[in-house]
C-alpha atoms as a PDB file:
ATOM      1  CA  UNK A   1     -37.957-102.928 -49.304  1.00  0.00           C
ATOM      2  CA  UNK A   2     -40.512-102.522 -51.900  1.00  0.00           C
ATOM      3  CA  UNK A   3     -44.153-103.871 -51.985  1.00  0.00           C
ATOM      4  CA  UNK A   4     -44.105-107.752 -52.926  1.00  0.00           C
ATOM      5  CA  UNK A   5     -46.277-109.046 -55.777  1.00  0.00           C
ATOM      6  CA  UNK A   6     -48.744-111.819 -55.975  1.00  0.00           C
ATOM      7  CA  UNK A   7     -49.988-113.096 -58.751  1.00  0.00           C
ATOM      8  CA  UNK A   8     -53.239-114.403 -58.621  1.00  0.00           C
ATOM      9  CA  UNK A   9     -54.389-116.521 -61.643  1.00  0.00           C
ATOM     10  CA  UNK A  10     -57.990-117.845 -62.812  1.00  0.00           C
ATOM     11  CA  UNK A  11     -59.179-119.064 -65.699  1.00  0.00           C
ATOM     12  CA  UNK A  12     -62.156-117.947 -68.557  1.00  0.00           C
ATOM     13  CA  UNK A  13     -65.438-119.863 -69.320  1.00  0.00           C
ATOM     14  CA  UNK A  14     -65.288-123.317 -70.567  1.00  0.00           C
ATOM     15  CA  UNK A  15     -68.259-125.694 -71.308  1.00  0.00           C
ATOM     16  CA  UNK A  16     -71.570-124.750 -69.556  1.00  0.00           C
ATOM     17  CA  UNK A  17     -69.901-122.627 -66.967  1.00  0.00           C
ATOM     18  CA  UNK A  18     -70.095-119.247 -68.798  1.00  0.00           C
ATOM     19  CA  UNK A  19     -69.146-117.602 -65.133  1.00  0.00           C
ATOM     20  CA  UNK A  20     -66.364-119.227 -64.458  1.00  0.00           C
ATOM     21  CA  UNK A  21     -65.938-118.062 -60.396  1.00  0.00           C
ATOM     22  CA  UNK A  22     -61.855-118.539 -60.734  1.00  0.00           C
ATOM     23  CA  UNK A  23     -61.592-115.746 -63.323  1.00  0.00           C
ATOM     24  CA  UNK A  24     -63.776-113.495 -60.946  1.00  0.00           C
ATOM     25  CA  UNK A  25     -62.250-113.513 -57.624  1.00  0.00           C
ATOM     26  CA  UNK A  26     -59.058-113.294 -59.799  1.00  0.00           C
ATOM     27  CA  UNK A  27     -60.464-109.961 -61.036  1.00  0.00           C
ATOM     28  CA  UNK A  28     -61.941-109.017 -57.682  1.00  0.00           C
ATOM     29  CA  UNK A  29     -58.638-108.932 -55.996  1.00  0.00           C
ATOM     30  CA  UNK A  30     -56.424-107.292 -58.755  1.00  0.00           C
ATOM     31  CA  UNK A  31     -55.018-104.169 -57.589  1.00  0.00           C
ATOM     32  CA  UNK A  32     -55.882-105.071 -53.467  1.00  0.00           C
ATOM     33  CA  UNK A  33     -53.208-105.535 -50.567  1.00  0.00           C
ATOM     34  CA  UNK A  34     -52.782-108.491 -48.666  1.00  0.00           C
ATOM     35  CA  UNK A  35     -50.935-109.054 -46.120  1.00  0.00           C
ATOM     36  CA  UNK A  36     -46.982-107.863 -47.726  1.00  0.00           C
ATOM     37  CA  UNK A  37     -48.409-108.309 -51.252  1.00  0.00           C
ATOM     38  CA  UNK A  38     -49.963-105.959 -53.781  1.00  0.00           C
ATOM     39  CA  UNK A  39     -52.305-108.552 -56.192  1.00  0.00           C
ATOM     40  CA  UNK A  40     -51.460-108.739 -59.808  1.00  0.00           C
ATOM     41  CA  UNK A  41     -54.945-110.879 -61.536  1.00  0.00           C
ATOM     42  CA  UNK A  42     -54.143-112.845 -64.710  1.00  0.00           C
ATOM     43  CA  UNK A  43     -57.470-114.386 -66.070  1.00  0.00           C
ATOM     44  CA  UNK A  44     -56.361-117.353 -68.451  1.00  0.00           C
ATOM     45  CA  UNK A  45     -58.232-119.274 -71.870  1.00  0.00           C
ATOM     46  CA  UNK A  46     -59.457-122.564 -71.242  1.00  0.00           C
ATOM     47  CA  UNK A  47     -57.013-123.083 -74.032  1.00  0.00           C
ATOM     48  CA  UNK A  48     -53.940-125.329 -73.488  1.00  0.00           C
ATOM     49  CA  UNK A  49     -51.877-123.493 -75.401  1.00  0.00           C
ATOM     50  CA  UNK A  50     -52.370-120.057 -75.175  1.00  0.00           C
ATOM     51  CA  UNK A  51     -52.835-120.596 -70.928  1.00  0.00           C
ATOM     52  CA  UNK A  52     -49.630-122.426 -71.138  1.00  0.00           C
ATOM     53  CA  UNK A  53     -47.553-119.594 -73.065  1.00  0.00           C
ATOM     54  CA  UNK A  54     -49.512-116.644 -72.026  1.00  0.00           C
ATOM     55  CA  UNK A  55     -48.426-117.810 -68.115  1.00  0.00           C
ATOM     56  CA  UNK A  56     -44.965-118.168 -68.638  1.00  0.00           C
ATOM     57  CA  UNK A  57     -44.583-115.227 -70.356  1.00  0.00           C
ATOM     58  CA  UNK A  58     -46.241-113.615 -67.030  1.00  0.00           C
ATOM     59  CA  UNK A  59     -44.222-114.925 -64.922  1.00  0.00           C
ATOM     60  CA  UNK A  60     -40.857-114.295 -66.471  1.00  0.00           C
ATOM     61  CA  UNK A  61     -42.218-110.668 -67.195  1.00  0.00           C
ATOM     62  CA  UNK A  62     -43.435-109.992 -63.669  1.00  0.00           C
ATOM     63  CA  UNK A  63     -41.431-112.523 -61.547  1.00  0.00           C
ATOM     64  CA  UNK A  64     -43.748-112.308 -58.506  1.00  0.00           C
ATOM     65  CA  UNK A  65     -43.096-113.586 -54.766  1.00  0.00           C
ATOM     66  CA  UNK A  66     -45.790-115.269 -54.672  1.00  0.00           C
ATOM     67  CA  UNK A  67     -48.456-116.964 -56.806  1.00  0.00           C
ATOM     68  CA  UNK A  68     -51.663-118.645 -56.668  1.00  0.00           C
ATOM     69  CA  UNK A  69     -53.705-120.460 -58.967  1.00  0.00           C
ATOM     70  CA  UNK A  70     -57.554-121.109 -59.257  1.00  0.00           C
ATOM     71  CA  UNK A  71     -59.543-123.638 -61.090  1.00  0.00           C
ATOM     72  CA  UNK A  72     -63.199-124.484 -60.624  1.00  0.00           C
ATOM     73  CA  UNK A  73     -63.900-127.566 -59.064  1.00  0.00           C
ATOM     74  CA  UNK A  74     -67.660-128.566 -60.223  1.00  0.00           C
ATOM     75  CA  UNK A  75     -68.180-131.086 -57.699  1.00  0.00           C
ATOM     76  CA  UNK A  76     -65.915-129.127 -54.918  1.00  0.00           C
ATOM     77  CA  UNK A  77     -67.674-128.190 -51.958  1.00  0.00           C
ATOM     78  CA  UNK A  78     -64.605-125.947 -50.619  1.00  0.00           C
ATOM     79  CA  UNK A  79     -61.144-125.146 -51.141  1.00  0.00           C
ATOM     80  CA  UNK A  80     -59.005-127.477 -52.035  1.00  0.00           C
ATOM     81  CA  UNK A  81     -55.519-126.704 -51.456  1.00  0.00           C
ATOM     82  CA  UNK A  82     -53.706-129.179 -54.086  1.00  0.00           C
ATOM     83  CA  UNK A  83     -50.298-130.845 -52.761  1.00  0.00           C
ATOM     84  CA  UNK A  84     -48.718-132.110 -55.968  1.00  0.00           C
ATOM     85  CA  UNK A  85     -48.948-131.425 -59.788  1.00  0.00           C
ATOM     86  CA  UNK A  86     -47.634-133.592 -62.756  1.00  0.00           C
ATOM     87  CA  UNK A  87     -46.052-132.973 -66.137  1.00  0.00           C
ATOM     88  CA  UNK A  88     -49.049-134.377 -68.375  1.00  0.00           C
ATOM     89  CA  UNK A  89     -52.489-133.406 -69.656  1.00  0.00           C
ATOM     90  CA  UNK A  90     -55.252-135.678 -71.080  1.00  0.00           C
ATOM     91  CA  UNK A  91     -58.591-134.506 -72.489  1.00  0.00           C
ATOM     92  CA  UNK A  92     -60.432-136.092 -75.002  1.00  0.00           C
ATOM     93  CA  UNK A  93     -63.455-133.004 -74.989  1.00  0.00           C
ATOM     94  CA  UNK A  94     -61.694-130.659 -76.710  1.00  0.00           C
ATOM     95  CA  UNK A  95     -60.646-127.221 -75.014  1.00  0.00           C
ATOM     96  CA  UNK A  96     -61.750-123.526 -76.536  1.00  0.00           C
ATOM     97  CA  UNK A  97     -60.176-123.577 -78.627  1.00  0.00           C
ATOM     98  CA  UNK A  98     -60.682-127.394 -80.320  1.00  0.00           C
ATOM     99  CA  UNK A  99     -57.253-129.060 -78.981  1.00  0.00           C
ATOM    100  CA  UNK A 100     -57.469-132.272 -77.271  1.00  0.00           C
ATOM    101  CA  UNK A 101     -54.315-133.625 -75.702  1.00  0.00           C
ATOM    102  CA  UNK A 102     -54.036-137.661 -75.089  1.00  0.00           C
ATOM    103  CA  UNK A 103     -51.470-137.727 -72.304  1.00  0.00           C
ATOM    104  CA  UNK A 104     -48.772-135.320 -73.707  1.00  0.00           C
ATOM    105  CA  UNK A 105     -46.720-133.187 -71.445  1.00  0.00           C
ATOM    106  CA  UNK A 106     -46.919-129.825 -70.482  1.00  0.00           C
ATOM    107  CA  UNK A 107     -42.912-128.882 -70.665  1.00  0.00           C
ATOM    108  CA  UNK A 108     -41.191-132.039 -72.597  1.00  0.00           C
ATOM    109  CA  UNK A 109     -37.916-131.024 -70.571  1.00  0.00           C
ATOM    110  CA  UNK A 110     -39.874-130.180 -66.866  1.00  0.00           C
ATOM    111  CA  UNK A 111     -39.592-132.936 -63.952  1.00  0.00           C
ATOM    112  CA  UNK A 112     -42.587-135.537 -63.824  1.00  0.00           C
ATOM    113  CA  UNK A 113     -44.259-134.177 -60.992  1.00  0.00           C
ATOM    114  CA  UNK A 114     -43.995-131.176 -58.747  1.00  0.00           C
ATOM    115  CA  UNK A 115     -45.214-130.244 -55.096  1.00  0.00           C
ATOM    116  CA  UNK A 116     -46.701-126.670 -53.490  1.00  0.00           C
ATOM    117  CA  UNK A 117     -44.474-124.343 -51.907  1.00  0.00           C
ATOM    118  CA  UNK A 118     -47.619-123.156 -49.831  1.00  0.00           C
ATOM    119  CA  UNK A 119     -47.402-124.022 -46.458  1.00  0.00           C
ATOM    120  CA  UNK A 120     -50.194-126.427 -46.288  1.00  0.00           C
ATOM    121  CA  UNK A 121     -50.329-127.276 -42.831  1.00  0.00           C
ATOM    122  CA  UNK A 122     -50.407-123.370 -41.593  1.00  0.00           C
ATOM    123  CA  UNK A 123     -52.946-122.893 -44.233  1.00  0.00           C
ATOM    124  CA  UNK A 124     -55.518-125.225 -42.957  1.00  0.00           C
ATOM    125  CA  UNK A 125     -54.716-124.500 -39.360  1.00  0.00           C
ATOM    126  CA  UNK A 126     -55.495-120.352 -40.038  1.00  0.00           C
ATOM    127  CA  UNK A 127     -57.725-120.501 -42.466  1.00  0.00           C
ATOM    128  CA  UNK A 128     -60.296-123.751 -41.450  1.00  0.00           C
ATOM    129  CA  UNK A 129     -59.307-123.675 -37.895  1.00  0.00           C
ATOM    130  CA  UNK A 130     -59.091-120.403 -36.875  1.00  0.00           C
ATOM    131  CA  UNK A 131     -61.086-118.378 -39.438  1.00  0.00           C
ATOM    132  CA  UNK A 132     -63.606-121.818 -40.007  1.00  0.00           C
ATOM    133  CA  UNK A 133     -63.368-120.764 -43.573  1.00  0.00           C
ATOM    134  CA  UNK A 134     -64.039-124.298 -46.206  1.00  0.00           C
ATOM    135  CA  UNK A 135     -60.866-125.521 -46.909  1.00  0.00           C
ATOM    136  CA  UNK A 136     -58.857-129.134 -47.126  1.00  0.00           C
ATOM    137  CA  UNK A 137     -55.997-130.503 -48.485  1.00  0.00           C
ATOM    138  CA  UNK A 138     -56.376-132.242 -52.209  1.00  0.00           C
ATOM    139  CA  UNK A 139     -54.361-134.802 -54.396  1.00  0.00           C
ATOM    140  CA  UNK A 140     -56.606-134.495 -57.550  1.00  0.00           C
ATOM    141  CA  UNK A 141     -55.518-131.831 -59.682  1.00  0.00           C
ATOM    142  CA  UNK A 142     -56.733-134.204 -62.574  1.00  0.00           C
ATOM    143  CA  UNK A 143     -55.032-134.207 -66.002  1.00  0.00           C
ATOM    144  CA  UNK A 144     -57.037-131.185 -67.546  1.00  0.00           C
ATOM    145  CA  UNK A 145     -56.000-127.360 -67.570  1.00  0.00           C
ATOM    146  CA  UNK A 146     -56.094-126.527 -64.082  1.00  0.00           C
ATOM    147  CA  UNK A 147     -53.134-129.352 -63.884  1.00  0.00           C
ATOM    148  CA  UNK A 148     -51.420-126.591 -66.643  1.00  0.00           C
ATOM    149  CA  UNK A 149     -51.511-123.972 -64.150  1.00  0.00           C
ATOM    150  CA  UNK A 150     -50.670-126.165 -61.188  1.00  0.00           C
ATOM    151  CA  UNK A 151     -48.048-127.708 -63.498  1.00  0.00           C
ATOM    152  CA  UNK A 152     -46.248-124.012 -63.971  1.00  0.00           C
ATOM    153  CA  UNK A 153     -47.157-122.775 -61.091  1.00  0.00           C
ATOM    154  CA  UNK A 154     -45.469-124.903 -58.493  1.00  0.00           C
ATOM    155  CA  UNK A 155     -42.648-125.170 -60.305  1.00  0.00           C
ATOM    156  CA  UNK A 156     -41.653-121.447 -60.688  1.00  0.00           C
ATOM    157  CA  UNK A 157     -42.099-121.507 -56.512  1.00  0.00           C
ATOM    158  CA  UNK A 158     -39.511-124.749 -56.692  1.00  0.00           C
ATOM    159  CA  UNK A 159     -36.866-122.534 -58.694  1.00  0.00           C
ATOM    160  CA  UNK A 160     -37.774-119.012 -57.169  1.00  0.00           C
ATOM    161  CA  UNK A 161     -37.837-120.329 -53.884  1.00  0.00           C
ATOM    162  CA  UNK A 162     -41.101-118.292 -52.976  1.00  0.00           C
ATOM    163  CA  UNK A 163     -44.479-119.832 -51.793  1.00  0.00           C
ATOM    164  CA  UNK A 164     -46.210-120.846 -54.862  1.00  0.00           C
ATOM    165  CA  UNK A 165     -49.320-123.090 -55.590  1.00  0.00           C
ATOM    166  CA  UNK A 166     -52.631-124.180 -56.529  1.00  0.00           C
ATOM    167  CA  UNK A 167     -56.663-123.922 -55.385  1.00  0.00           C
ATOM    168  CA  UNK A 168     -59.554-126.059 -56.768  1.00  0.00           C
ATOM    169  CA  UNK A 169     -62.818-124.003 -55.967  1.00  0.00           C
ATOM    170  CA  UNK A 170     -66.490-125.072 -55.497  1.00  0.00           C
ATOM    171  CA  UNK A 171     -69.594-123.744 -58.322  1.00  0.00           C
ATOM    172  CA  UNK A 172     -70.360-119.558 -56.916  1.00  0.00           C
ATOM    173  CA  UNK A 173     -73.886-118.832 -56.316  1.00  0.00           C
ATOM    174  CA  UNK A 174     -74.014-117.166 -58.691  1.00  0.00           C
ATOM    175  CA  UNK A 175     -73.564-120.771 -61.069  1.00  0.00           C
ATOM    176  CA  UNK A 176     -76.632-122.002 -59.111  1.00  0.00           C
ATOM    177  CA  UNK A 177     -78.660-119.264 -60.341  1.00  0.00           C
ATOM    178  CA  UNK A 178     -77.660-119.970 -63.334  1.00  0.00           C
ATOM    179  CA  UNK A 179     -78.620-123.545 -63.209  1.00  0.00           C
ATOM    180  CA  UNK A 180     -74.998-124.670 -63.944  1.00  0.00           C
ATOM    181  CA  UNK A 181     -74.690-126.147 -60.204  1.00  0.00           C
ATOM    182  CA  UNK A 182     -77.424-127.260 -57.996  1.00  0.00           C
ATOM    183  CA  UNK A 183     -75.230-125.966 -55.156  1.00  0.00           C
ATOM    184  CA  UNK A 184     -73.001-122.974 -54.494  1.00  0.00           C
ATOM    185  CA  UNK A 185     -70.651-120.900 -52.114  1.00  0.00           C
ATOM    186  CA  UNK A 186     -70.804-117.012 -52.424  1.00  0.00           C
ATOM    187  CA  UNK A 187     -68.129-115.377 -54.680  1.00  0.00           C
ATOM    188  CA  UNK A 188     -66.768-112.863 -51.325  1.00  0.00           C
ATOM    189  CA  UNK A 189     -66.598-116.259 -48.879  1.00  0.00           C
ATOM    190  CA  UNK A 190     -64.308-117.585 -52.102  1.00  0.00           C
ATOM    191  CA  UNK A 191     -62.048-114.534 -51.945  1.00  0.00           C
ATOM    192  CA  UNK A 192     -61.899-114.161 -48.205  1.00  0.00           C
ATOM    193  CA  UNK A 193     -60.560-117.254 -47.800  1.00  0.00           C
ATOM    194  CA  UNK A 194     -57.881-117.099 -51.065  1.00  0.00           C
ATOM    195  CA  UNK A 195     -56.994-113.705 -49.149  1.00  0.00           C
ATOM    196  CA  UNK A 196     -56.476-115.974 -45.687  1.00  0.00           C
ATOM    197  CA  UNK A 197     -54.601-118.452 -48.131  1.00  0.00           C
ATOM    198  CA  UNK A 198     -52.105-115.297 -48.905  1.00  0.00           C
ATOM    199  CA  UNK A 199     -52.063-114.116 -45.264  1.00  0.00           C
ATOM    200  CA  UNK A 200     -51.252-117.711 -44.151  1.00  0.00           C
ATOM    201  CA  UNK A 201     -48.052-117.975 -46.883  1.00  0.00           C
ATOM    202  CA  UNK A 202     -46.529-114.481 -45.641  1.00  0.00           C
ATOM    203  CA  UNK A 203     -42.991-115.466 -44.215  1.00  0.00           C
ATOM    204  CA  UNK A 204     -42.399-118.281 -45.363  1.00  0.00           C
ATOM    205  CA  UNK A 205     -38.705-119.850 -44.852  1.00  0.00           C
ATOM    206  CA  UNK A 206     -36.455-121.820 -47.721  1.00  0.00           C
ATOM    207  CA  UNK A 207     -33.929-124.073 -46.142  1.00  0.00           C
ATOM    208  CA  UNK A 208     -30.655-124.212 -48.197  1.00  0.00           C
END
């Protein structure tokens, strides 16, 4: 058997947060191992469009066995491992491009909502714990672009059948210096624990 592929997405800057932390642990992990998995990194625009078609063409072009999503949280304090996603998007400040999107859906055709295929509960257990890593269960993937990713995301593990979903992350330190956040968790304590995340999801059984 070959060396499995994750994908590990994050997205660009948007607004004030010129370092956007998701894009950079997604880049500091491309290329690594983890666990059965060799990381693919796919940095997205905090553009609705282009992050919608540019990861779908990804992931019909690489078809990974695994996938994770990140999205900065501004107000997070840890990981949040999000349970559910939904087929809509609202914004009224418009994205990088200058779209806004009043409550249209991401795929007209695409079920109204969609759950992980992460195994949440061994993921906390591990990773909070064991490890004592930041990191909770979340509902609120909010109707913005990290609900695109979520969106795709957890609905290519539904169809693939492979363990599939999506992590809000708190401001880096590196954001505090910058005066973006007035708090901040260090970019390697961000990637250890989306590595633990990975190493928690290896093995993971379909029923029929």
């Amino acid at each position: 058997m070959g060396v499995k592929t994750a994908l590990i997405t994050g997205y660009s800057y948007y607004g004030k947060y010129w370092f956007n932390p998701s894009g950079e642990v997604a880049k500091l992990l491309d290329g690594s191992e983890i666990s059965v998995y060799r990381v693919k990194s796919l940095v997205l625009p905090a553009s609705f469009n282009s992050a919608r078609s540019t990861l779908q063409k990804v992931l019909e072009e690489l078809k990974p066995d695994f996938v994770l999503g990140l999205g900065l949280a501004p107000l997070a304090r840890m990981l949040e491992v999000e349970l559910v996603a939904v087929n809509y998007v609202y914004f009224t400040q418009p994205d990088v491009n200058g779209v806004k999107a009043e409550l249209e859906k991401i795929d007209p055709r695409g079920p109204p909502v969609v759950y992980t295929t992460l195994p949440v509960e061994a993921v906390v257990k591990k990773c909070k714990s064991q490890r004592g890593y930041p990191i909770k269960p979340s509902l609120s993937t909010g109707l913005y672009l990290c609900n695109v990713a979520a969106y795709m995301i957890m609905r290519y593990g539904l169809e693939r059948r492979v363990p599939a979903g999506f992590v809000h992350i708190p401001p880096s330190t590196v954001n505090m210096l910058r005066r973006e956040s007035e708090f901040g968790t260090p970019l390697e304590e961000i990637a250890d624990t989306v590595k633990c995340i990975v190493e928690a999801s290896t093995g993971v059984a379909f029923e029929d």
